[in-house]
C-alpha atoms as a PDB file:
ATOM      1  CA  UNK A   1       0.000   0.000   0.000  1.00  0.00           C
ATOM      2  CA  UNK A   2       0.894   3.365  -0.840  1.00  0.00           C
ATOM      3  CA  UNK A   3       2.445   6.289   1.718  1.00  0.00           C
ATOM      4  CA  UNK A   4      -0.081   9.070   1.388  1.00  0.00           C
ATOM      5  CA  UNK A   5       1.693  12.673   1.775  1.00  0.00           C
ATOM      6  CA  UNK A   6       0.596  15.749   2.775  1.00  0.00           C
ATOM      7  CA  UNK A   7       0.973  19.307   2.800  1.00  0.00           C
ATOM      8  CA  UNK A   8       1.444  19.065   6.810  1.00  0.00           C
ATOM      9  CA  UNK A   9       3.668  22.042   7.767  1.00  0.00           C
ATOM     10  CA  UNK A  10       4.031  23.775   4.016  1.00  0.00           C
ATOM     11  CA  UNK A  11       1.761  27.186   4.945  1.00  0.00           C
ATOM     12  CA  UNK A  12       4.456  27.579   7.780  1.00  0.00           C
ATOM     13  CA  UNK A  13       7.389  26.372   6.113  1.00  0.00           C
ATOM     14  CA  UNK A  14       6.338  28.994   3.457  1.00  0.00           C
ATOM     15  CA  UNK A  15       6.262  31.812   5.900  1.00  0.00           C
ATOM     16  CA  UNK A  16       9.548  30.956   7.605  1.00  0.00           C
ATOM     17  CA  UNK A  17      11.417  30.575   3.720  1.00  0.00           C
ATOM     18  CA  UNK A  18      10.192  34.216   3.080  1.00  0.00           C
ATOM     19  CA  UNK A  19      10.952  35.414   6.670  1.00  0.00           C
ATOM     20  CA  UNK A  20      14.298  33.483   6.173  1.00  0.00           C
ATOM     21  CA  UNK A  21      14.854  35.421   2.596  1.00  0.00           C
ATOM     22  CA  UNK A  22      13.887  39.143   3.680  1.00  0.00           C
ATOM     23  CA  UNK A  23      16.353  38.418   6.809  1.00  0.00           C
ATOM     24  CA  UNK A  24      19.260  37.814   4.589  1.00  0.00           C
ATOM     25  CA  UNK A  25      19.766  41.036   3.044  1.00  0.00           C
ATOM     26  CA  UNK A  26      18.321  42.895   6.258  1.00  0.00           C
ATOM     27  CA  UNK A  27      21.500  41.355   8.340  1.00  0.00           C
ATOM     28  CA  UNK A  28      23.736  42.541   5.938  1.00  0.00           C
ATOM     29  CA  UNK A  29      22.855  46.004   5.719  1.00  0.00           C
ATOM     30  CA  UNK A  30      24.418  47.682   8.987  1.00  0.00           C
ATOM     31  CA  UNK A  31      20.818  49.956  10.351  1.00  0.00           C
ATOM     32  CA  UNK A  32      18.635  47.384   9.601  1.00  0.00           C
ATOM     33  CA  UNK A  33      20.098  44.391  11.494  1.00  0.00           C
ATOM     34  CA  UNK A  34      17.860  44.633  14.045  1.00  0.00           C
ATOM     35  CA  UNK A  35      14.560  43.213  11.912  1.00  0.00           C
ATOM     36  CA  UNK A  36      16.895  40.733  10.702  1.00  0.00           C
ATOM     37  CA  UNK A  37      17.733  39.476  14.152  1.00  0.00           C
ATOM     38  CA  UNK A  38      13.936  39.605  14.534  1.00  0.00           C
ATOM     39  CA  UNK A  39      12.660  38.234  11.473  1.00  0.00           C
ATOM     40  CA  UNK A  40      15.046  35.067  11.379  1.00  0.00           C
ATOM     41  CA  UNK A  41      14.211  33.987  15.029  1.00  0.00           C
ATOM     42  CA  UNK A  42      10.439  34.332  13.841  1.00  0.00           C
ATOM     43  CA  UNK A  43      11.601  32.365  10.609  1.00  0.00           C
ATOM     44  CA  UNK A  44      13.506  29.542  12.732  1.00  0.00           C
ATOM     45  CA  UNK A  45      10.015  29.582  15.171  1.00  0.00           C
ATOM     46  CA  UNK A  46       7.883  28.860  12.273  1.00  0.00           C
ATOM     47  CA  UNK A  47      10.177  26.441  10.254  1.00  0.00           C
ATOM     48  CA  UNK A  48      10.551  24.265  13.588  1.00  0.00           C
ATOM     49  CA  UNK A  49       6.970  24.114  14.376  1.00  0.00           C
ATOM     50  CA  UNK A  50       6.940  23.482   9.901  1.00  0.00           C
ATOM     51  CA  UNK A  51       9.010  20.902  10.871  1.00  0.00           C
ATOM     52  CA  UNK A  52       7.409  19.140  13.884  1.00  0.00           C
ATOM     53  CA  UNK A  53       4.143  18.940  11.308  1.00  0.00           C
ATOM     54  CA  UNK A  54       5.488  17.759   8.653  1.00  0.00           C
ATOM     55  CA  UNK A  55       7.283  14.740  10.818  1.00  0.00           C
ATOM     56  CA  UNK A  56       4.157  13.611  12.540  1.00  0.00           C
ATOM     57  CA  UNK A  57       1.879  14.187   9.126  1.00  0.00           C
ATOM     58  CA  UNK A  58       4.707  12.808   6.714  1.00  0.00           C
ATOM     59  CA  UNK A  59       5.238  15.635   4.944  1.00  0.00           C
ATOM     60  CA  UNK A  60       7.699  16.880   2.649  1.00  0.00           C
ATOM     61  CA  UNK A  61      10.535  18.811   4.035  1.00  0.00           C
ATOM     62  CA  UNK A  62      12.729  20.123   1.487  1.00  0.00           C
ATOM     63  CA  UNK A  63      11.279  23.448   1.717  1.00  0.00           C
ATOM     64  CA  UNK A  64      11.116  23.516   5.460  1.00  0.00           C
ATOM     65  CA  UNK A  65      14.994  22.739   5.619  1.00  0.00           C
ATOM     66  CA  UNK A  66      15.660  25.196   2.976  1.00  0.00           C
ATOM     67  CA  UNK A  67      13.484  27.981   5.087  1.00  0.00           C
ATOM     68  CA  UNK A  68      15.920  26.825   8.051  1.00  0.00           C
ATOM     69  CA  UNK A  69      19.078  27.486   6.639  1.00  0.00           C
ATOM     70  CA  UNK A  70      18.165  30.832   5.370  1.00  0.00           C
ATOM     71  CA  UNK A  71      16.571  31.842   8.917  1.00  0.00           C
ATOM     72  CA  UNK A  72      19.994  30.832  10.036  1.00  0.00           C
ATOM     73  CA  UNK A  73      22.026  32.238   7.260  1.00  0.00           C
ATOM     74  CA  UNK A  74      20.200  35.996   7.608  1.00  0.00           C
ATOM     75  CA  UNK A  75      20.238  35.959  11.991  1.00  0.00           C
ATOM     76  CA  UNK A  76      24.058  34.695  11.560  1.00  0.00           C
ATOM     77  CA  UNK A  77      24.415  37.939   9.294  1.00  0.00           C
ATOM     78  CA  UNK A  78      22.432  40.332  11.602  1.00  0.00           C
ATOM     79  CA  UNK A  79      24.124  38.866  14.974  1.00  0.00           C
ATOM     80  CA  UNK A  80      27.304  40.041  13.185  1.00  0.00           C
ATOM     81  CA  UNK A  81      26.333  43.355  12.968  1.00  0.00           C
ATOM     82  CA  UNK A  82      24.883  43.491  16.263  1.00  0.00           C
ATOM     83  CA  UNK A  83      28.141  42.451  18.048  1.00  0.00           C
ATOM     84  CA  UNK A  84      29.764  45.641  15.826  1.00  0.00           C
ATOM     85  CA  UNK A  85      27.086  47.934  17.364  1.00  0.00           C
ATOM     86  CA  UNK A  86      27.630  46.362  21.144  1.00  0.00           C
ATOM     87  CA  UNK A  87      29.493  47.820  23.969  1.00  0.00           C
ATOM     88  CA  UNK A  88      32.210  45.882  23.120  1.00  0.00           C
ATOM     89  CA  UNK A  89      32.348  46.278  19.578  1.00  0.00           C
ATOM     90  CA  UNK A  90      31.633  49.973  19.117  1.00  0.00           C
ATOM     91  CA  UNK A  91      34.557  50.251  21.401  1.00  0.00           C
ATOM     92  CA  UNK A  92      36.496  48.543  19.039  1.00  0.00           C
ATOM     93  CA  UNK A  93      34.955  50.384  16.057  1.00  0.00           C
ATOM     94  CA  UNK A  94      35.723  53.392  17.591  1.00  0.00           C
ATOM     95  CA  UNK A  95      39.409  52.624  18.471  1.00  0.00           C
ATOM     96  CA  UNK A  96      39.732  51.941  14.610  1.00  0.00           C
ATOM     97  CA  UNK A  97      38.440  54.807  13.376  1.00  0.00           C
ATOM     98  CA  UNK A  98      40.573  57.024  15.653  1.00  0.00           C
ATOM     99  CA  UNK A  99      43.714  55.158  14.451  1.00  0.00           C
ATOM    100  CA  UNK A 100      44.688  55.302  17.669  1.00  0.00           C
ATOM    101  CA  UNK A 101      44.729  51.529  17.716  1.00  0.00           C
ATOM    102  CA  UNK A 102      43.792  49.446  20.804  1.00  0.00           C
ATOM    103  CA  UNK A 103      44.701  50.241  24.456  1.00  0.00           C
ATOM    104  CA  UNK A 104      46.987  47.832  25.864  1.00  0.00           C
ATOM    105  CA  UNK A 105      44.463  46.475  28.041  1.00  0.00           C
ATOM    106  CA  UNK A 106      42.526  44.968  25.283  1.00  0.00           C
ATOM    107  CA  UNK A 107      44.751  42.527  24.400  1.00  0.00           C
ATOM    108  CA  UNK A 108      45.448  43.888  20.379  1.00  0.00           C
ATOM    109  CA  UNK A 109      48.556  45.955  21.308  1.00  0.00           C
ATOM    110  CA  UNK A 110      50.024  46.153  17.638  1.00  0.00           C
ATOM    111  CA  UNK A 111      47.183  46.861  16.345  1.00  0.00           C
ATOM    112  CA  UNK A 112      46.307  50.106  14.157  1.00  0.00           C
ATOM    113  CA  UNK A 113      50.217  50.137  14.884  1.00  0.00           C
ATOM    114  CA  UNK A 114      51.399  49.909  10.445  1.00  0.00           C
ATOM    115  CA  UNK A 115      48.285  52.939  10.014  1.00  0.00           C
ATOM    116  CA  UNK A 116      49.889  55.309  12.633  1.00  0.00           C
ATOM    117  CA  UNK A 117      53.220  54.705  10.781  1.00  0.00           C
ATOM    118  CA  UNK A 118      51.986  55.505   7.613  1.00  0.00           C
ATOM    119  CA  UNK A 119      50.110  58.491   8.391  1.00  0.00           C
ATOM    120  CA  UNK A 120      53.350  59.880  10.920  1.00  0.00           C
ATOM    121  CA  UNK A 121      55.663  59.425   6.866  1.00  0.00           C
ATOM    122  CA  UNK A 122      52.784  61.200   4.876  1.00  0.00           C
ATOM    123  CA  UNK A 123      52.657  64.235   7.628  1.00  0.00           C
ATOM    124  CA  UNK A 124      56.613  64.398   7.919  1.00  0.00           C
ATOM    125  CA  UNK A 125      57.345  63.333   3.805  1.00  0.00           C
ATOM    126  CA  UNK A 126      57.238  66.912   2.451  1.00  0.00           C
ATOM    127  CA  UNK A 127      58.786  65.735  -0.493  1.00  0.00           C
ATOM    128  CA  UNK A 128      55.633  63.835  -1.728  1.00  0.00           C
ATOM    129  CA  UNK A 129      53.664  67.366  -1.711  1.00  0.00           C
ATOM    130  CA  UNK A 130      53.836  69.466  -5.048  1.00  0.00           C
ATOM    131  CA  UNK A 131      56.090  72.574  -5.122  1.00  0.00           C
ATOM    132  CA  UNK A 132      54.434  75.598  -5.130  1.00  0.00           C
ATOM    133  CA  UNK A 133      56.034  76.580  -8.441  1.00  0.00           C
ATOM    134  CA  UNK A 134      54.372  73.280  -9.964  1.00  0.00           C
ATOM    135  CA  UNK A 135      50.639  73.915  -8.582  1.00  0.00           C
ATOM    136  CA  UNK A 136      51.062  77.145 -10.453  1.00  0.00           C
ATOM    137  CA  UNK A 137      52.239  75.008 -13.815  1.00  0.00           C
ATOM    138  CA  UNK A 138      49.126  72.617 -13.358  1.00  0.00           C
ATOM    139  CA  UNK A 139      46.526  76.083 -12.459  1.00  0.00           C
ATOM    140  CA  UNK A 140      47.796  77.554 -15.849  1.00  0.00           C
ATOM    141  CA  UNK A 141      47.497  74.050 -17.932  1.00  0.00           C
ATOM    142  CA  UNK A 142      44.416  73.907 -16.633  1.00  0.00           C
ATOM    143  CA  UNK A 143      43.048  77.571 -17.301  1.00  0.00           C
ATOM    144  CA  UNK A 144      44.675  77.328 -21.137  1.00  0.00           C
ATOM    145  CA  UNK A 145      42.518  73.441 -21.393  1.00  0.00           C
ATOM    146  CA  UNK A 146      39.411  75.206 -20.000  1.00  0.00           C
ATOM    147  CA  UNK A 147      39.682  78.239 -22.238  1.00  0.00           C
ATOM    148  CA  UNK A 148      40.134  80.933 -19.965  1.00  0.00           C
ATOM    149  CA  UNK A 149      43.315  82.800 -19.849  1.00  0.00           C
ATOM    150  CA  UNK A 150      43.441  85.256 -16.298  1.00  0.00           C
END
């Protein structure tokens, strides 16, 4: 005799593959990763309870498994950018972005360490600036290109 299968847990498994799929691109774009934290633990919610039905009413589960991984895939994403936007991590943002590097005290002491090098040789390398005698070449090429002789 024949298995009979059903569509036991395919409405839900439906709503947690397009929870799952708008929760991908929401956890990768930085101000939004808040609905995609929210939306892929409402996608993971609904694809487990998908899945529960579908196991007791021997249903097909290809497109539950496939709304699971993408719940998974987009929260993953969107937990990333949360950790950035923590305590923690907008201290560390922060400590980047003042090229300062890290305080000794949090354990990355040669960090930001190459970027403070580099910008000390572009401040002190005068030589890589134009001469004053040259910006005045490059104004007058300029004027004669545009038309306008002053």
């Amino acid at each position: 005799m024949e298995e009979q299968r059903s569509n036991a847990g395919q409405g839900l498994g439906i709503a947690g593959l397009v929870l799952g799929i708008m929760a991908i691109p929401l956890g990768i774009i930085p101000c939004t990763f808040y609905l995609g934290i929210l939306f892929g633990i409402v996608g993971i919610v609904l694809t487990v309870v998908a899945l529960t039905q579908a196991n007791r009413g021997a249903g097909p589960k290809t497109l539950i498994i496939a709304a699971m991984i993408c719940s998974i895939v987009g929260l993953t994403f969107a937990s990333v950018w949360g950790f950035m936007f923590s305590r923690d991590g907008a201290r560390m943002v922060k400590e980047i972005i003042r090229v300062g590097g890290f305080k000794p005290d949090s354990g990355f002491e040669d960090f930001g360490r190459d970027a403070q090098d580099v910008i000390r040789d572009l401040q002190g390398d005068t030589a890589a600036w134009p001469e004053q005698s040259d910006m005045k070449h490059i104004t007058d090429s300029l004027k004669a290109l545009e038309g306008t002789d002053e």
